[in-house]
Protein backbone atom coordinates (compact mmCIF):
# COMPACT_ATOMS: atom_id res chain seq x y z
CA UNK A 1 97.99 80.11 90.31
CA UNK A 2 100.00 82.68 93.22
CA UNK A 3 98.01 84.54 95.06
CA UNK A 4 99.52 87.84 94.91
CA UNK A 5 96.90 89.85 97.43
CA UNK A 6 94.02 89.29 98.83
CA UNK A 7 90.20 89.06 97.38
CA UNK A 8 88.56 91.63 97.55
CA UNK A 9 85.56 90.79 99.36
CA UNK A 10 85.20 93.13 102.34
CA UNK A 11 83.30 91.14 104.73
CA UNK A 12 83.53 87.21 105.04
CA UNK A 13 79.99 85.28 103.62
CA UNK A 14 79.57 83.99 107.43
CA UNK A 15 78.88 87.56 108.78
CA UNK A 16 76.94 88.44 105.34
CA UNK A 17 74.85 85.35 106.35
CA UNK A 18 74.44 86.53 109.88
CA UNK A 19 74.50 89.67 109.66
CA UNK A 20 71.13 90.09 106.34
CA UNK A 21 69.97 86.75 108.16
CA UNK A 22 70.28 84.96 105.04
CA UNK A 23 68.69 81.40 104.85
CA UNK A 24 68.83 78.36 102.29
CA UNK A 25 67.49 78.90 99.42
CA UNK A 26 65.28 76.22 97.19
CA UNK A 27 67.41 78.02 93.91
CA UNK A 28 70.94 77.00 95.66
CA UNK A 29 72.92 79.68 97.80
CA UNK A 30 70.99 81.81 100.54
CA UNK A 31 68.45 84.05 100.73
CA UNK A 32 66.53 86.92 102.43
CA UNK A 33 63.64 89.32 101.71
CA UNK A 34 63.94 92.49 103.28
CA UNK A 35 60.88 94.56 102.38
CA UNK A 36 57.80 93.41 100.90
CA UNK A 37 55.85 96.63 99.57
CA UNK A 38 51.67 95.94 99.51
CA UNK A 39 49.17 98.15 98.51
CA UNK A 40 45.24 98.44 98.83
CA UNK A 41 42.43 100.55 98.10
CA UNK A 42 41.97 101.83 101.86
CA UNK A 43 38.62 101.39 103.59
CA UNK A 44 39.36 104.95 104.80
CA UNK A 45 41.12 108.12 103.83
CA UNK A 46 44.94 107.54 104.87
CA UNK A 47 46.87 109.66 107.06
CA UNK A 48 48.71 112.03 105.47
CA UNK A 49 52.59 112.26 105.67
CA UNK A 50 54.82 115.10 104.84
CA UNK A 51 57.40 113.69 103.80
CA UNK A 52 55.97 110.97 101.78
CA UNK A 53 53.66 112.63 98.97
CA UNK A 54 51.03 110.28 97.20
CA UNK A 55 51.91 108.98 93.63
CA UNK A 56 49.06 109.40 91.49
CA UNK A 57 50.62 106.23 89.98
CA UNK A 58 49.01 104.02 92.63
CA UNK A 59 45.94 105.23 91.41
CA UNK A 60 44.30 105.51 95.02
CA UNK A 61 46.07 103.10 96.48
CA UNK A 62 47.70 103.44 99.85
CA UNK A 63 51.05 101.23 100.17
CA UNK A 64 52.67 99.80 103.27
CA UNK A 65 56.02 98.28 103.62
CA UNK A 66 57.17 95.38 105.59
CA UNK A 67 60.64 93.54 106.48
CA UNK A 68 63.81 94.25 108.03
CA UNK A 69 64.63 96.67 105.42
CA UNK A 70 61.35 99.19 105.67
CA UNK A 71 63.32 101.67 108.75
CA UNK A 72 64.94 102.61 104.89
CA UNK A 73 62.18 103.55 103.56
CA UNK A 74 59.84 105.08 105.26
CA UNK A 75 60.66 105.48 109.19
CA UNK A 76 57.01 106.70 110.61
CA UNK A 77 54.49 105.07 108.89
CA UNK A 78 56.76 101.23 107.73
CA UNK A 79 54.75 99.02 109.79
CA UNK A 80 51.36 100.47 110.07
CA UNK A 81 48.64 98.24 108.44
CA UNK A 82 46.32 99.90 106.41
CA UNK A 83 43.10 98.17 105.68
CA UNK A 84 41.37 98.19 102.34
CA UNK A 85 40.32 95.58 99.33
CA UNK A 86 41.81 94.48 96.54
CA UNK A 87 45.43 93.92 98.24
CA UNK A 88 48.20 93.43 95.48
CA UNK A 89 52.32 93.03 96.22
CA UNK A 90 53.71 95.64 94.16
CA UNK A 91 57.55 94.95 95.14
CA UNK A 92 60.15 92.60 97.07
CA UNK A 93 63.08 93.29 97.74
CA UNK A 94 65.99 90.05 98.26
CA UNK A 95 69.49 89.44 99.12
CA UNK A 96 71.01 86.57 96.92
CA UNK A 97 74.34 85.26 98.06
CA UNK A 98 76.33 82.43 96.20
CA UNK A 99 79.22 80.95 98.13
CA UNK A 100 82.27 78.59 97.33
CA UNK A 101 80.23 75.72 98.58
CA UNK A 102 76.53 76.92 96.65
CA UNK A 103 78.27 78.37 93.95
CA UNK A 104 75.66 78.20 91.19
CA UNK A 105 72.05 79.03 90.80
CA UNK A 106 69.54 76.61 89.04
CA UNK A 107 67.81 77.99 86.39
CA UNK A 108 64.13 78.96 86.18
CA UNK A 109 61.87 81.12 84.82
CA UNK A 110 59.09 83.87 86.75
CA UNK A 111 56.30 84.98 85.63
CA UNK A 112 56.51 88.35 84.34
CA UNK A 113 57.97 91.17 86.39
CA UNK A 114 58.19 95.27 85.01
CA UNK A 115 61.73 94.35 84.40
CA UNK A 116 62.20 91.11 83.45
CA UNK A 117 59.65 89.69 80.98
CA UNK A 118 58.23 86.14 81.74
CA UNK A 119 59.20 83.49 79.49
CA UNK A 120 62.86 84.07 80.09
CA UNK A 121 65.44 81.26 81.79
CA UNK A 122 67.76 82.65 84.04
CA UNK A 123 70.57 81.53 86.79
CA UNK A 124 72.85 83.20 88.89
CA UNK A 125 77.11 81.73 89.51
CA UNK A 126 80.03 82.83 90.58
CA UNK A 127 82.53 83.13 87.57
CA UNK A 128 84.88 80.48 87.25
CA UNK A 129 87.90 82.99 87.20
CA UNK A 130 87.07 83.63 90.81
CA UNK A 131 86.84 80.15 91.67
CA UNK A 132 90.18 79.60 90.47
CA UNK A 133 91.58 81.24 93.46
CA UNK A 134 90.45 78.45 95.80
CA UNK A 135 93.26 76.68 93.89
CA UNK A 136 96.07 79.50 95.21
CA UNK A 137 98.79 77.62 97.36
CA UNK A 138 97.58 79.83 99.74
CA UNK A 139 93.71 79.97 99.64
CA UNK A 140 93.05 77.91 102.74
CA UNK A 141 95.61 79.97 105.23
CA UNK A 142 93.81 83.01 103.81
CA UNK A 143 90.03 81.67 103.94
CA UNK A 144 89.15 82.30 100.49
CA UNK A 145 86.20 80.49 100.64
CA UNK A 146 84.88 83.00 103.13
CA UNK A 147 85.67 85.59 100.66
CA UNK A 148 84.94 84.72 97.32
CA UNK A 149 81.30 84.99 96.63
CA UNK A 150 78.84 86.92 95.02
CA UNK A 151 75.88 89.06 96.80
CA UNK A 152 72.87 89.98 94.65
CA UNK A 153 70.33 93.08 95.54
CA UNK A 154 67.40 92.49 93.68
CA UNK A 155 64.44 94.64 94.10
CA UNK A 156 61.19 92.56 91.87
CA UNK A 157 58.26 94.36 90.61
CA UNK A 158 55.78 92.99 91.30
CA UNK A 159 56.57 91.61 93.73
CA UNK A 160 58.50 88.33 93.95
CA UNK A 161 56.61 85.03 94.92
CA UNK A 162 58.20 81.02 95.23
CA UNK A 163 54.94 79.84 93.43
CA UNK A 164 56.24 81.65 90.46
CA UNK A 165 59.35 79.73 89.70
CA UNK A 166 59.78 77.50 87.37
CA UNK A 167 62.90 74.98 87.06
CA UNK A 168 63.98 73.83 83.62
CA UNK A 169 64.57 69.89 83.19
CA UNK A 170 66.77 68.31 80.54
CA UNK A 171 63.47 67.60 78.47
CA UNK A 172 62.27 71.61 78.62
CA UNK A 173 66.10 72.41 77.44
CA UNK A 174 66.64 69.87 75.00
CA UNK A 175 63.34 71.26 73.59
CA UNK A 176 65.07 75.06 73.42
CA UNK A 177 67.60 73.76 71.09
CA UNK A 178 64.95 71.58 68.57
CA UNK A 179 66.59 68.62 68.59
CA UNK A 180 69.90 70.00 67.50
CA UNK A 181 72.90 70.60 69.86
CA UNK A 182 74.26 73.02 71.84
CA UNK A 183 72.08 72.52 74.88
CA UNK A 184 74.64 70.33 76.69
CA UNK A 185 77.07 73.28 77.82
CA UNK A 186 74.05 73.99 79.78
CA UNK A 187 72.62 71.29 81.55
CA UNK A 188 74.89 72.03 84.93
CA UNK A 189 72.38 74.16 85.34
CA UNK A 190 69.78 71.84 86.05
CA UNK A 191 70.77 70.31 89.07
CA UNK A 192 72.96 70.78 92.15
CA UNK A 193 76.55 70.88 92.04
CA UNK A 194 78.05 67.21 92.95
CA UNK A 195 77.71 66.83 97.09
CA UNK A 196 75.18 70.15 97.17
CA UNK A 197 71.41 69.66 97.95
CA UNK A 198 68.80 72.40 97.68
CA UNK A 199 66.07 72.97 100.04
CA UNK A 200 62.53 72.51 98.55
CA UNK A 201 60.47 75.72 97.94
């Protein structure tokens, strides 16, 4: 297929990798978490912050942010520690990125999350359509690979946690389907792409 003009992918996934610190991840591509959000019942009364009013949704609770990305959030008060009991993560917040050479996601399952409901598989690729171009008589003079990909925000409540995945296996999706078939179109999904390893968790 011609390659007409170029993808448009503003910034190449080498700088997207350095530049969110993105490392291997154990579901394929790379990964970073930029702001875990914690909350506690504080041993004593917080200090107060004008610009930050208290949800009466935390019920109490005083939250603190940590990671690259807290600055965002809340400038002052992002990496003060707050002591107290009963400590819970309420929220994560990750970059996902899929490249030409980690271009598909295995699929799991989390435990339940406000948005996503537990019990559900799920995995992340880039559309073949966009792979395609890597074909382009032209693809390798104009790096392609560096800018065909696909970078996920994903902001998990509660918070996220590697304990929580769960990888499906040819036996748990053979099960899905009752015997019957229909479960093959899916079973790339299992494993690694051919010459791709994932990290363990």
């Amino acid at each position: 297929m011609p390659l007409d003009s170029p993808y448009p992918y503003p910034v190449t996934n080498t700088e997207l990798i350095k530049a969110y610190s993105l490392i291997k991840h154990f579901e394929g591509g790379h990964f970073a978490q930029t702001v875990l959000l914690n909350s506690v019942y504080p041993s004593a009364p917080p200090a107060s912050h004008p610009h930050v009013p208290q949800s009466a949704a935390l019920e109490g609770r005083t939250q603190t942010a940590t990671g690259e990305g807290t600055e965002l959030l809340n400038p002052a008060t992002g990496h003060i520690r707050v002591e107290g009991s009963q400590s819970r993560t309420d929220a994560t917040q990750i970059y996902y990125l899929l490249t030409p050479e980690s271009y598909r996601g295995r699929m799991h399952m989390n435990l339940h999350s406000l948005f996503v409901p537990g019990g559900w598989w799920k995995a992340s690729e880039i559309p073949d359509e966009d792979l395609l171009l890597l074909d382009a008589p032209d693809a390798r003079e104009a790096r392609l690979n560096e800018r065909i990909g696909c970078l996920i925000s994903e902001v998990v409540v509660p918070g996220w946690n590697p304990d929580q995945h769960q990888f499906i296996d040819e036996d748990k999706l053979k099960a899905m389907w009752g015997g019957k078939d229909g479960w093959e179109q899916y079973s790339k999904y299992i494993k690694a792409p051919d010459g791709l390893e994932y990290p363990d968790k």
